[in-house]
PDB file of N, CA and C in Angstrom:
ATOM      1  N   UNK A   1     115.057  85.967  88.401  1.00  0.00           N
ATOM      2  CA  UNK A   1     114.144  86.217  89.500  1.00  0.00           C
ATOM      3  C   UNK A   1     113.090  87.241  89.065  1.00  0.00           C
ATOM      4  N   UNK A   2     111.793  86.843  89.280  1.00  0.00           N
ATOM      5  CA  UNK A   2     110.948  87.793  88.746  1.00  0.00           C
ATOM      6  C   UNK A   2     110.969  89.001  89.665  1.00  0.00           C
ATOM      7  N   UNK A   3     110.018  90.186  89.267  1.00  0.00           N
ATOM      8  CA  UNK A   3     110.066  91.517  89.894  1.00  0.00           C
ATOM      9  C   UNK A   3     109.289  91.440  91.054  1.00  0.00           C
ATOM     10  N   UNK A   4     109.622  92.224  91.833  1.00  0.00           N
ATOM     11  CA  UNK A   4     108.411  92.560  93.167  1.00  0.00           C
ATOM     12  C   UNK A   4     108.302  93.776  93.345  1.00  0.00           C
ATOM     13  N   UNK A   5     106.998  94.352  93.857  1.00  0.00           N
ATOM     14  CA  UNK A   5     106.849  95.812  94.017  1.00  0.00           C
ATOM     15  C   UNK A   5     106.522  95.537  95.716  1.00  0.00           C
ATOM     16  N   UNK A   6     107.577  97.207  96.244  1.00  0.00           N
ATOM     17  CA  UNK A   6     107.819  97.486  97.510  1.00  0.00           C
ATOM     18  C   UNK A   6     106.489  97.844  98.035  1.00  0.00           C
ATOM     19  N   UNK A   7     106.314  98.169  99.278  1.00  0.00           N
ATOM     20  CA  UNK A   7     105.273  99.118  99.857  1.00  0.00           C
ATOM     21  C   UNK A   7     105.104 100.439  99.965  1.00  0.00           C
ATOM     22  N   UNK A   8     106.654 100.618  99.521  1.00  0.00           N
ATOM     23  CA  UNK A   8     106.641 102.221  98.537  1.00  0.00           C
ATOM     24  C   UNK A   8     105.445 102.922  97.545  1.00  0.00           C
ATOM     25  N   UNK A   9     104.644 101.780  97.018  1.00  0.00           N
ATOM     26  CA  UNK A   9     103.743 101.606  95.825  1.00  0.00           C
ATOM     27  C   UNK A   9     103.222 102.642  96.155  1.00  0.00           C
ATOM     28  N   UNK A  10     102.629 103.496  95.525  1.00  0.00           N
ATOM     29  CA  UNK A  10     101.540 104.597  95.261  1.00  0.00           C
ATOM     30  C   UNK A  10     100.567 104.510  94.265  1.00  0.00           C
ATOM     31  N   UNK A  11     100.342 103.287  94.163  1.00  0.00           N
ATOM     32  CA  UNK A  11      99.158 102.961  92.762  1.00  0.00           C
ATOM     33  C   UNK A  11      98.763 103.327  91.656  1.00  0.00           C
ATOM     34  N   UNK A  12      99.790 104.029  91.324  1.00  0.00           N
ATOM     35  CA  UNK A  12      99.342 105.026  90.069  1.00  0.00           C
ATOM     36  C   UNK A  12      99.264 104.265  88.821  1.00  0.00           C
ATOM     37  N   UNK A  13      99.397 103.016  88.766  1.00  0.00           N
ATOM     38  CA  UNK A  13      99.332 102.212  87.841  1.00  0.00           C
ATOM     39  C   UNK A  13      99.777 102.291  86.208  1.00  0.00           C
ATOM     40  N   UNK A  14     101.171 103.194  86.566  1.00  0.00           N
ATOM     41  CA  UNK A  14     102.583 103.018  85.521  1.00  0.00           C
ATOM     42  C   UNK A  14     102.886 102.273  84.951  1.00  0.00           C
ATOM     43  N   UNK A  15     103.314 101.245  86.041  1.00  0.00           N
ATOM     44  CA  UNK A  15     103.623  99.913  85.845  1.00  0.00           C
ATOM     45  C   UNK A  15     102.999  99.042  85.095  1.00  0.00           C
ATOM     46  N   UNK A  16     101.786  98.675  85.653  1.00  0.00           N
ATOM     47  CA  UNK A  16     100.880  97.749  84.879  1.00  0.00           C
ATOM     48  C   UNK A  16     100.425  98.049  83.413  1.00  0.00           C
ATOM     49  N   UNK A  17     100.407  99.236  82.926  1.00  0.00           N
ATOM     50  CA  UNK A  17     100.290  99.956  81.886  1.00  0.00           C
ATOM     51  C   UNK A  17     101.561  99.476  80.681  1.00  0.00           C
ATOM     52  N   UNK A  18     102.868  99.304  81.085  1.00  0.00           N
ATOM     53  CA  UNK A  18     104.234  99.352  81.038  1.00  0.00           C
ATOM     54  C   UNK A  18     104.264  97.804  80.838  1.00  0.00           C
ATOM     55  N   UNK A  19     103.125  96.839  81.342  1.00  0.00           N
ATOM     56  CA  UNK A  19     104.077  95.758  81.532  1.00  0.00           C
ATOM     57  C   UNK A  19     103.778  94.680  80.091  1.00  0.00           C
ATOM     58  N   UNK A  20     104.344  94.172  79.296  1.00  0.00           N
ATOM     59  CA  UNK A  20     104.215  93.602  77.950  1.00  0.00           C
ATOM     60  C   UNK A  20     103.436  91.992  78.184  1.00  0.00           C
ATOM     61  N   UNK A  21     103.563  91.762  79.380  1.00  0.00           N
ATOM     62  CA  UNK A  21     102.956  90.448  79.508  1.00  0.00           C
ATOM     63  C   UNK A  21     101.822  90.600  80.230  1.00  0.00           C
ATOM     64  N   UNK A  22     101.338  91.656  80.621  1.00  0.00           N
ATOM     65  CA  UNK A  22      99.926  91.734  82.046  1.00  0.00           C
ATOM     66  C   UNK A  22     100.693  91.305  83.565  1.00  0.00           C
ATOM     67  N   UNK A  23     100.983  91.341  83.486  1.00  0.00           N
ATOM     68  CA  UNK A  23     101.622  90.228  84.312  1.00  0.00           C
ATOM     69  C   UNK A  23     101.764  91.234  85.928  1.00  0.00           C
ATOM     70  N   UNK A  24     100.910  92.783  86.091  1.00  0.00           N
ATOM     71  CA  UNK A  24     100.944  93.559  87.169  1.00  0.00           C
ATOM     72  C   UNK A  24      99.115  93.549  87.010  1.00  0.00           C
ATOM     73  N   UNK A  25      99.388  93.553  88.265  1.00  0.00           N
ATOM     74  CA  UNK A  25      97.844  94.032  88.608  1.00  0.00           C
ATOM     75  C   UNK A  25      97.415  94.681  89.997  1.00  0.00           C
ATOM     76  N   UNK A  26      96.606  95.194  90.201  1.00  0.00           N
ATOM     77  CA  UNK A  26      96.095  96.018  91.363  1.00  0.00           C
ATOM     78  C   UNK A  26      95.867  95.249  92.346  1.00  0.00           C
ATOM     79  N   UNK A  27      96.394  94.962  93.605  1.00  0.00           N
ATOM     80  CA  UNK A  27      95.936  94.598  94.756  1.00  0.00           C
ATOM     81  C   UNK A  27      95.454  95.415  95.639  1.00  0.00           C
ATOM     82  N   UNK A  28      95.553  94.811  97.241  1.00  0.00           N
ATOM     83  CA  UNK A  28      95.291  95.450  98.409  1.00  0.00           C
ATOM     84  C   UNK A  28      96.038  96.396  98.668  1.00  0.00           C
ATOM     85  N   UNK A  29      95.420  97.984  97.980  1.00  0.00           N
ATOM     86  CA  UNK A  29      96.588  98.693  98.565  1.00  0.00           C
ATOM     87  C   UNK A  29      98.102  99.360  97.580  1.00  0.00           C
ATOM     88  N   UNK A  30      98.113  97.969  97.209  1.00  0.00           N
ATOM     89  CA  UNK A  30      99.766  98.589  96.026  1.00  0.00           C
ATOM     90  C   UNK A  30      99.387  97.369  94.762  1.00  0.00           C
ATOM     91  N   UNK A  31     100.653  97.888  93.661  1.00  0.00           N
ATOM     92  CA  UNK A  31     100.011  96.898  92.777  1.00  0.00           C
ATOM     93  C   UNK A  31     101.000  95.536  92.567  1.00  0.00           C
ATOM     94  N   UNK A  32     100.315  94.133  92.180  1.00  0.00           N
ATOM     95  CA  UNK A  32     101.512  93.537  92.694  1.00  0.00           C
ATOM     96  C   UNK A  32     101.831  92.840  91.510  1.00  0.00           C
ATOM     97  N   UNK A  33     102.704  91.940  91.360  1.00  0.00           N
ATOM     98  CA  UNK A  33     103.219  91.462  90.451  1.00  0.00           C
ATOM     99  C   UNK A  33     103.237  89.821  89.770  1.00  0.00           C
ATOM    100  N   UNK A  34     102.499  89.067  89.191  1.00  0.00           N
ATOM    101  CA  UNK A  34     102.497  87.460  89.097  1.00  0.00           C
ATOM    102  C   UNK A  34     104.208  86.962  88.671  1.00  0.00           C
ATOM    103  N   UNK A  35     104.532  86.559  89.320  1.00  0.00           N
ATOM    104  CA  UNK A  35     105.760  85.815  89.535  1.00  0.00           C
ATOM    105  C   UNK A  35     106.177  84.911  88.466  1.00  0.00           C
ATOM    106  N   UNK A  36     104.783  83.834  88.028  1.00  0.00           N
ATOM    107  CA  UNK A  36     104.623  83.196  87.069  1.00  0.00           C
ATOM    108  C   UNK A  36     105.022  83.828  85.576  1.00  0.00           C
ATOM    109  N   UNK A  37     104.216  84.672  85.743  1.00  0.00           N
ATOM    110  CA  UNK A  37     104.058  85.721  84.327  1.00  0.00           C
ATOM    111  C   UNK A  37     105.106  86.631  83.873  1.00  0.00           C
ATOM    112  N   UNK A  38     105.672  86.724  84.914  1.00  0.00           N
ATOM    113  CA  UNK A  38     106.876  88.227  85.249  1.00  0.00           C
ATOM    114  C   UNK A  38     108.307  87.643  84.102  1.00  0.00           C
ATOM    115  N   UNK A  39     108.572  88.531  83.082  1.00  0.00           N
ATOM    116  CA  UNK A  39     109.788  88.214  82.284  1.00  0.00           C
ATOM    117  C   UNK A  39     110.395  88.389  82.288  1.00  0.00           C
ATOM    118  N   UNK A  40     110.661  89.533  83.421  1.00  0.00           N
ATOM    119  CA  UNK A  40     111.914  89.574  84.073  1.00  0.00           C
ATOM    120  C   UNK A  40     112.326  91.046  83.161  1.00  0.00           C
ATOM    121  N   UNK A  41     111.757  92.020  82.251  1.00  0.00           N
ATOM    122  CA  UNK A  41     112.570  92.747  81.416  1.00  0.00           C
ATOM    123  C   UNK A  41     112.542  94.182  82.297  1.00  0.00           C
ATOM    124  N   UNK A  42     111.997  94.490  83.097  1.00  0.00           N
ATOM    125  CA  UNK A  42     112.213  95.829  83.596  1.00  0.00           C
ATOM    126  C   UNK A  42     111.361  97.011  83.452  1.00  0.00           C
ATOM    127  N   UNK A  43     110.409  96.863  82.480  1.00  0.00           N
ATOM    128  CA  UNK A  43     109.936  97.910  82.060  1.00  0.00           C
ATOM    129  C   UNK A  43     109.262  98.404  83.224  1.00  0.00           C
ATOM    130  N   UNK A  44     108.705  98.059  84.338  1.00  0.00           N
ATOM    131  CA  UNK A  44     107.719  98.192  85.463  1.00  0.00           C
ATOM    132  C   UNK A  44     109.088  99.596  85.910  1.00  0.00           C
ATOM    133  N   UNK A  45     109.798  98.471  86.457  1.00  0.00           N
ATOM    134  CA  UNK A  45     110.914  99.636  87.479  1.00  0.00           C
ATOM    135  C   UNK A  45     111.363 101.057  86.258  1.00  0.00           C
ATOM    136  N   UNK A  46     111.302 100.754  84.584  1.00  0.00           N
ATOM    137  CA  UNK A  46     111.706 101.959  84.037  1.00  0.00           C
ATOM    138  C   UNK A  46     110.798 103.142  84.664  1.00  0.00           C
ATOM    139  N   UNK A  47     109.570 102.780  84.812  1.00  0.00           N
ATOM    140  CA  UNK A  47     108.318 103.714  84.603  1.00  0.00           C
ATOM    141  C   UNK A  47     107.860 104.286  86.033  1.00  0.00           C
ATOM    142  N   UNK A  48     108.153 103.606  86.919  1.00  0.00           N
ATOM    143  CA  UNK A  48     107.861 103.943  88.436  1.00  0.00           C
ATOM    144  C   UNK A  48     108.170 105.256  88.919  1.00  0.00           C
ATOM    145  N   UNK A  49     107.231 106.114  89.233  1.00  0.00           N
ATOM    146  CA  UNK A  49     108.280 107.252  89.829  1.00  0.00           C
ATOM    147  C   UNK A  49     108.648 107.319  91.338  1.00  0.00           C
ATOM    148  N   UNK A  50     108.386 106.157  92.053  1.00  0.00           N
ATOM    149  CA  UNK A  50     108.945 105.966  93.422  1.00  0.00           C
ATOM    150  C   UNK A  50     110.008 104.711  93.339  1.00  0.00           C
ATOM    151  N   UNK A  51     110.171 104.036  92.574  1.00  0.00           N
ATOM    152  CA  UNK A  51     111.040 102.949  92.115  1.00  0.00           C
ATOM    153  C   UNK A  51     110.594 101.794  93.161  1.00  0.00           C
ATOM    154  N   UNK A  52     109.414 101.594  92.944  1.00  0.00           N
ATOM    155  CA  UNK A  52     109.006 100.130  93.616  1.00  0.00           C
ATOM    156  C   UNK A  52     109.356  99.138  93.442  1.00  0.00           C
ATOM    157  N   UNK A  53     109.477  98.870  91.984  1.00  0.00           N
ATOM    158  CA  UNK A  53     109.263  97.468  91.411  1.00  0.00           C
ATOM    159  C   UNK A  53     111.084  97.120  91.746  1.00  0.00           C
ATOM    160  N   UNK A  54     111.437  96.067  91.931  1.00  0.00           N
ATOM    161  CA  UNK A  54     112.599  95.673  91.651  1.00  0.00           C
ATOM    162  C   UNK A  54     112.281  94.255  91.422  1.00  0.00           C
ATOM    163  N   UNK A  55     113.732  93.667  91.285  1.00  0.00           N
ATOM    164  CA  UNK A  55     114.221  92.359  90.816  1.00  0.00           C
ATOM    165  C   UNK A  55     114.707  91.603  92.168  1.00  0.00           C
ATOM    166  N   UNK A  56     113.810  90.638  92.727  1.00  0.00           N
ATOM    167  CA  UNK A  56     113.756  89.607  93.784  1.00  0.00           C
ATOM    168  C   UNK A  56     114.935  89.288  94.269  1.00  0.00           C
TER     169      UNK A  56
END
């Protein structure tokens, strides 16, 4: 199941920085995640310091 980021998000853009495939990007607000793209390895949720990202 790929990752999803909560509404916890604080945009600091950790994650997307973190992620080996692109596969995060900035939306409305929080940053979100392509589902398609997502490999499932974690690195998003290592790096979060509100722990947004999880596993679907």
């Amino acid at each position: 199941m790929a990752y999803v980021i909560s509404d916890d998000c604080v945009s600091c853009g950790a994650c997307a920085a973190e992620c080996p495939v692109s596969a995060i990007s900035e939306g409305d607000g929080k940053y979100v995640i392509d589902a398609d793209a997502c490999v499932e390895c974690g690195a998003c949720a290592g790096v979060c310091p509100v722990g947004a990202p999880s596993a679907e």
